[in-house]
Protein backbone atom coordinates (compact mmCIF):
# COMPACT_ATOMS: atom_id res chain seq x y z
CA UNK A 1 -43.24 -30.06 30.09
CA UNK A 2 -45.40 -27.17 28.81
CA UNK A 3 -47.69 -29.39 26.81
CA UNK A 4 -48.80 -31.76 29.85
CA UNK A 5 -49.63 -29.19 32.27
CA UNK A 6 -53.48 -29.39 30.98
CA UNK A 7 -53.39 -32.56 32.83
CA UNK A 8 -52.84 -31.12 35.85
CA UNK A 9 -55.43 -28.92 36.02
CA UNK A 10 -58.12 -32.46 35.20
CA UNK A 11 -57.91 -33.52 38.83
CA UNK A 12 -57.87 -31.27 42.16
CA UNK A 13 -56.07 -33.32 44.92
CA UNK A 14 -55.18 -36.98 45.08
CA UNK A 15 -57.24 -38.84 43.07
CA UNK A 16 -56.88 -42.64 43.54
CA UNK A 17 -57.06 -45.35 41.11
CA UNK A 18 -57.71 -47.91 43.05
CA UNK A 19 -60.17 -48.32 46.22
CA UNK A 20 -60.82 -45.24 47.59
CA UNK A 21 -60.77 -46.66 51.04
CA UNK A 22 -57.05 -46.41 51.18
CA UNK A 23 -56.39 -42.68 51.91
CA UNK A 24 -53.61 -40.30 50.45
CA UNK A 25 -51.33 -40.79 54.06
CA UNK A 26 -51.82 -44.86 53.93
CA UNK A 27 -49.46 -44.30 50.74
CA UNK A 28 -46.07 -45.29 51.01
CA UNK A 29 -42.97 -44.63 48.11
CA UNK A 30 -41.12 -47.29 47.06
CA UNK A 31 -37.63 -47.20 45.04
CA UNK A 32 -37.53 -50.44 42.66
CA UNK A 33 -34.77 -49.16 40.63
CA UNK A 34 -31.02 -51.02 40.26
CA UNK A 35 -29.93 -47.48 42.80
CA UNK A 36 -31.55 -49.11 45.52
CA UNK A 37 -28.72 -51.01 47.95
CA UNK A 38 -31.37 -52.83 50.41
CA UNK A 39 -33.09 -54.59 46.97
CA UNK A 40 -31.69 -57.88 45.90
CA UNK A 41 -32.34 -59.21 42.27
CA UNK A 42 -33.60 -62.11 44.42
CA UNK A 43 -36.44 -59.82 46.30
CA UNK A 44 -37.31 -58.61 42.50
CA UNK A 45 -37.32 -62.93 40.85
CA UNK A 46 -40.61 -64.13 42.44
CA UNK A 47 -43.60 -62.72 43.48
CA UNK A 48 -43.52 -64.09 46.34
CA UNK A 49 -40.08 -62.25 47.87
CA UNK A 50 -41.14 -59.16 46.24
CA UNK A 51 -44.09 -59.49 47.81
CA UNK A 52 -42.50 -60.08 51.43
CA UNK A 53 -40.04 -57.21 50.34
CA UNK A 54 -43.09 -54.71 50.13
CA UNK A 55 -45.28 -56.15 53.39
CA UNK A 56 -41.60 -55.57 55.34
CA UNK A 57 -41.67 -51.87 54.17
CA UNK A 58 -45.27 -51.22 54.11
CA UNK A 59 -44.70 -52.61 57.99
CA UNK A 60 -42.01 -50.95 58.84
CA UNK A 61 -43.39 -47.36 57.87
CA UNK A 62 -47.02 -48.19 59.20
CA UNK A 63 -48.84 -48.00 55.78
CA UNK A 64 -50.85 -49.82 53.60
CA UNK A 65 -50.19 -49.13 49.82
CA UNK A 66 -46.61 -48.76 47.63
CA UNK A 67 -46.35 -46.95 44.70
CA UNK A 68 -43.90 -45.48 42.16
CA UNK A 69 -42.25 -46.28 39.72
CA UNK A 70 -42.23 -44.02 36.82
CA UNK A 71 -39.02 -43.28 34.73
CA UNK A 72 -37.14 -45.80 37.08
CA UNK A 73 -34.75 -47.97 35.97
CA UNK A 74 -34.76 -51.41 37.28
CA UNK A 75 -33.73 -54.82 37.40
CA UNK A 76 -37.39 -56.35 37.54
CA UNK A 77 -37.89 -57.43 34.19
CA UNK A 78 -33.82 -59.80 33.63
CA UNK A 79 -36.47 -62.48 34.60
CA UNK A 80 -38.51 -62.21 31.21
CA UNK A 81 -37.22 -62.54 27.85
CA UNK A 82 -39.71 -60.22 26.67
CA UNK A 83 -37.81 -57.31 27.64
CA UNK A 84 -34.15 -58.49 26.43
CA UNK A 85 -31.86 -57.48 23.67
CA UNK A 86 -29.17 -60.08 24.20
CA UNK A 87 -27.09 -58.28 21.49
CA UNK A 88 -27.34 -54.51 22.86
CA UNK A 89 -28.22 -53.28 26.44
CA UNK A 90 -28.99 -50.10 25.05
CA UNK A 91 -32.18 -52.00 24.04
CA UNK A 92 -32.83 -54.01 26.49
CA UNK A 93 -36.27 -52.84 27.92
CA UNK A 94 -35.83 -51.41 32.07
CA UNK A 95 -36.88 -47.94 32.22
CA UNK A 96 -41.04 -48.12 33.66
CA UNK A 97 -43.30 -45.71 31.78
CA UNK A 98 -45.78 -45.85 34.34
CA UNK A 99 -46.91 -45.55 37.90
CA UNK A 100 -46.36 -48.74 40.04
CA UNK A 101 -49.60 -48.81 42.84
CA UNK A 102 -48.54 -52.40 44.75
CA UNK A 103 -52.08 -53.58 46.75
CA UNK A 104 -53.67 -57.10 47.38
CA UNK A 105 -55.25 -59.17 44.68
CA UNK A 106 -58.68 -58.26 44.47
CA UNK A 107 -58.44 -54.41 45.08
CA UNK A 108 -60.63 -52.41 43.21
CA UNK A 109 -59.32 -50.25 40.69
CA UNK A 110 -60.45 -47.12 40.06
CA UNK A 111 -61.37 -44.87 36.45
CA UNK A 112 -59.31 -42.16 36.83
CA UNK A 113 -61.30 -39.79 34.76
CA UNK A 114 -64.21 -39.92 32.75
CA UNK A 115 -63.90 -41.78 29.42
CA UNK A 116 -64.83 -44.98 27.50
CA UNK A 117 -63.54 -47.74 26.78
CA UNK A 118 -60.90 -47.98 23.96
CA UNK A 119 -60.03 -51.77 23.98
CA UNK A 120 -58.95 -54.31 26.31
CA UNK A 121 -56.91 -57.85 26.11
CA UNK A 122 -55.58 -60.29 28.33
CA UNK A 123 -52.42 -60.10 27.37
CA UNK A 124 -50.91 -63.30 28.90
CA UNK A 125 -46.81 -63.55 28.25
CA UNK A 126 -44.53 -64.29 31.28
CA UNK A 127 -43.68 -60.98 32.36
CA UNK A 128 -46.33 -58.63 30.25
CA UNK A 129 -49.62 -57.32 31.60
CA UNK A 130 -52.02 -59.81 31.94
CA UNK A 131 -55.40 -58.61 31.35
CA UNK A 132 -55.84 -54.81 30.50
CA UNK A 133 -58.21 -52.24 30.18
CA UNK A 134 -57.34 -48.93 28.13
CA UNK A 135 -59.47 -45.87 28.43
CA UNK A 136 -60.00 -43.07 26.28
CA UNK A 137 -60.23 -39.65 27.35
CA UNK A 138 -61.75 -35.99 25.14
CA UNK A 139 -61.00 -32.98 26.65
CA UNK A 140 -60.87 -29.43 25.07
CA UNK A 141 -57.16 -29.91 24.71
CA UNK A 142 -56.39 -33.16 23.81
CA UNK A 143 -57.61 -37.12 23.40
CA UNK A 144 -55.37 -39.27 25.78
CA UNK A 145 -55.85 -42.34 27.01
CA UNK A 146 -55.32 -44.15 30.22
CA UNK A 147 -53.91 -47.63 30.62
CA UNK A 148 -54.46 -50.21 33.48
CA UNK A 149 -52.88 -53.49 33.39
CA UNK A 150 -52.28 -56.53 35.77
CA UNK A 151 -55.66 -57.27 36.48
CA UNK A 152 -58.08 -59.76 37.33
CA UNK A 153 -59.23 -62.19 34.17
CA UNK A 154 -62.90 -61.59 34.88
CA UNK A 155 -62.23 -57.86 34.63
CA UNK A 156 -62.37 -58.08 31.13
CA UNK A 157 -65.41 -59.84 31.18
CA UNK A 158 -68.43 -58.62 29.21
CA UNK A 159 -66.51 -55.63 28.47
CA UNK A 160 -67.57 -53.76 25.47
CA UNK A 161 -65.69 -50.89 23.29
CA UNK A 162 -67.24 -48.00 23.99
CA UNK A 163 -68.49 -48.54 27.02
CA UNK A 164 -69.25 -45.23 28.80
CA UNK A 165 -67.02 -45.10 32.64
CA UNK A 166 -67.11 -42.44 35.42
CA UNK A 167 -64.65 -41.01 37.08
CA UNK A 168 -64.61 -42.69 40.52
CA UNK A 169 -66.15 -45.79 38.94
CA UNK A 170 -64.69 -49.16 39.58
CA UNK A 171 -63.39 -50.94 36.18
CA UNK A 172 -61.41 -54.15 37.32
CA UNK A 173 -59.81 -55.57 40.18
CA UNK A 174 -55.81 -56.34 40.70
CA UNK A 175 -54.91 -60.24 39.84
CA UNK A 176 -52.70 -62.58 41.79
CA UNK A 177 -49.72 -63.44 40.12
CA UNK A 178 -51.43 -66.46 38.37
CA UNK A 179 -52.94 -63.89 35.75
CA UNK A 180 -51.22 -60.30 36.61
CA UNK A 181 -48.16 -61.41 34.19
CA UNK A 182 -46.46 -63.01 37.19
CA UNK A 183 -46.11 -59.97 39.54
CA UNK A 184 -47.13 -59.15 42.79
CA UNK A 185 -50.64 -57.64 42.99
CA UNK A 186 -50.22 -54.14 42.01
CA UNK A 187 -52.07 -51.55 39.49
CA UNK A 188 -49.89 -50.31 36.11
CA UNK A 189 -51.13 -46.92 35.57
CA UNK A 190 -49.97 -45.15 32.51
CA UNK A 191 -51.01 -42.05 30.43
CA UNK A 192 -50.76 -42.26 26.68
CA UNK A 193 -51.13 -39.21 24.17
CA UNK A 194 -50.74 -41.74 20.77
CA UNK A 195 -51.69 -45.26 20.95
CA UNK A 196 -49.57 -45.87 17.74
CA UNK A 197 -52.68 -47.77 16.33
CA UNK A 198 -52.27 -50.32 19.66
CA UNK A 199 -55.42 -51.61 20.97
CA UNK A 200 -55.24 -53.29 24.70
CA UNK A 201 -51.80 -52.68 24.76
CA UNK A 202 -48.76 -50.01 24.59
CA UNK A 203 -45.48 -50.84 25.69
CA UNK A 204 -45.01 -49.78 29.38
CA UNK A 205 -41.24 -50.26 29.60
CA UNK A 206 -38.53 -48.95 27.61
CA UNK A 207 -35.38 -49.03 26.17
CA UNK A 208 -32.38 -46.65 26.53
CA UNK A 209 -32.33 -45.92 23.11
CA UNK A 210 -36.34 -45.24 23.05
CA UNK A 211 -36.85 -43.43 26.31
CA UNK A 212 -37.14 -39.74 24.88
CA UNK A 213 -39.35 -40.51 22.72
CA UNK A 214 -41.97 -42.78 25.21
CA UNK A 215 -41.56 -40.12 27.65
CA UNK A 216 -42.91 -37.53 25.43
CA UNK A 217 -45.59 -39.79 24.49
CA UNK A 218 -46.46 -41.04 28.44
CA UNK A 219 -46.39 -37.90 30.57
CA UNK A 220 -45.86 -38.64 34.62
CA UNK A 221 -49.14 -40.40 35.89
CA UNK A 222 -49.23 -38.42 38.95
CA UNK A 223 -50.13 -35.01 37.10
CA UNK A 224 -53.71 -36.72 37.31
CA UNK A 225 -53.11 -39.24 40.49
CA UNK A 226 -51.14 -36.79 43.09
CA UNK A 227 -49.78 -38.80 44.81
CA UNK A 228 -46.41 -37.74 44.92
């Protein structure tokens, strides 16, 4: 869309958010939605088969890193009841509003810009984030924000509001699925234009009925990450 080509023009080539060590052609896509025929529900229950699931790909196509994820509707979250609308499936939450980046607990993750700190929150239901950082970005254009969940707990430790980062500067590290929200390791990435008055958390999956509207408001990480 018109209005999110400024973000484009931010970064100049791949720009990782997580440890730069990992190199744009160690990236491998990976197709999570309900399309996919060679993913059970069962690879997608615990961490640990989705985990297995990724290493066999990752292994297969001799690379180190999966990612993608965004506008992709999947089966991942039937396991939660924090997505569910038992009464209408038009509202049950399944459509991801961000970029997926799957990596080992304990990767570093990455400011994609620079920015500050706009709030932060473990936030600890089966399913949800875990802890989570959200940056805020000024540019001539427009104040956006940057969101980075599944983390490590002591990421969010002596974090303070306003906290000046750097581009390039590591913020966190990815949790185990102890305190990610139950996941396998990976990095939520996600670009927000309103936080709705939300602090340390925005809702990164979304209904039927709602996805217009959160896809105006969370443009395609990877006009910033290039990736893709």
């Amino acid at each position: 869309m018109p209005e999110n080509t400024f973000l484009t023009g931010l970064t100049t080539g791949f720009t990782p958010v997580i440890d730069a060590g990992f190199s744009l052609d160690t990236y491998q896509h990976v197709d999570l939605s309900i399309n996919n025929p060679e993913l059970s529900q069962a690879q997608l229950d615990s961490p640990e088969a989705h985990q297995k699931y990724l290493d066999d790909l990752l292994r297969k196509q001799g690379k180190q890193v999966a990612f993608g994820g965004y506008n992709e509707h999947r089966g991942l979250y039937k396991r939660s009841g924090l997505f569910s609308a038992a009464e209408d499936e038009d509202l049950t939450r399944n459509i991801h509003l961000g970029l997926d980046i799957w990596a080992p607990a304990g990767t570093a993750v990455l400011a994609v810009l620079d920015g500050s700190i706009h709030s932060f929150r473990d936030n600890d239901n089966f399913g949800d984030y875990g802890p989570t950082i959200i940056l805020k970005h000024e540019t001539e254009e427009k104040i956006f924000y940057t969101l980075y969940g599944h983390l490590t707990k002591s990421s969010l430790k002596d974090l303070e509001v306003g906290q000046i980062v750097k581009q390039g500067e590591q913020i966190a590290a990815l949790g185990n699925p102890s305190e990610n929200g139950n996941y396998a390791p990976h990095l939520h990435f996600q670009i927000i234009y309103d936080m709705e008055g939300k602090e340390g958390d925005y809702p990164g999956v979304a209904s039927k009925r709602e996805i217009g509207r959160y896809l105006q408001n969370c443009p395609d990480p990877d006009l910033l990450v290039k990736i893709g």
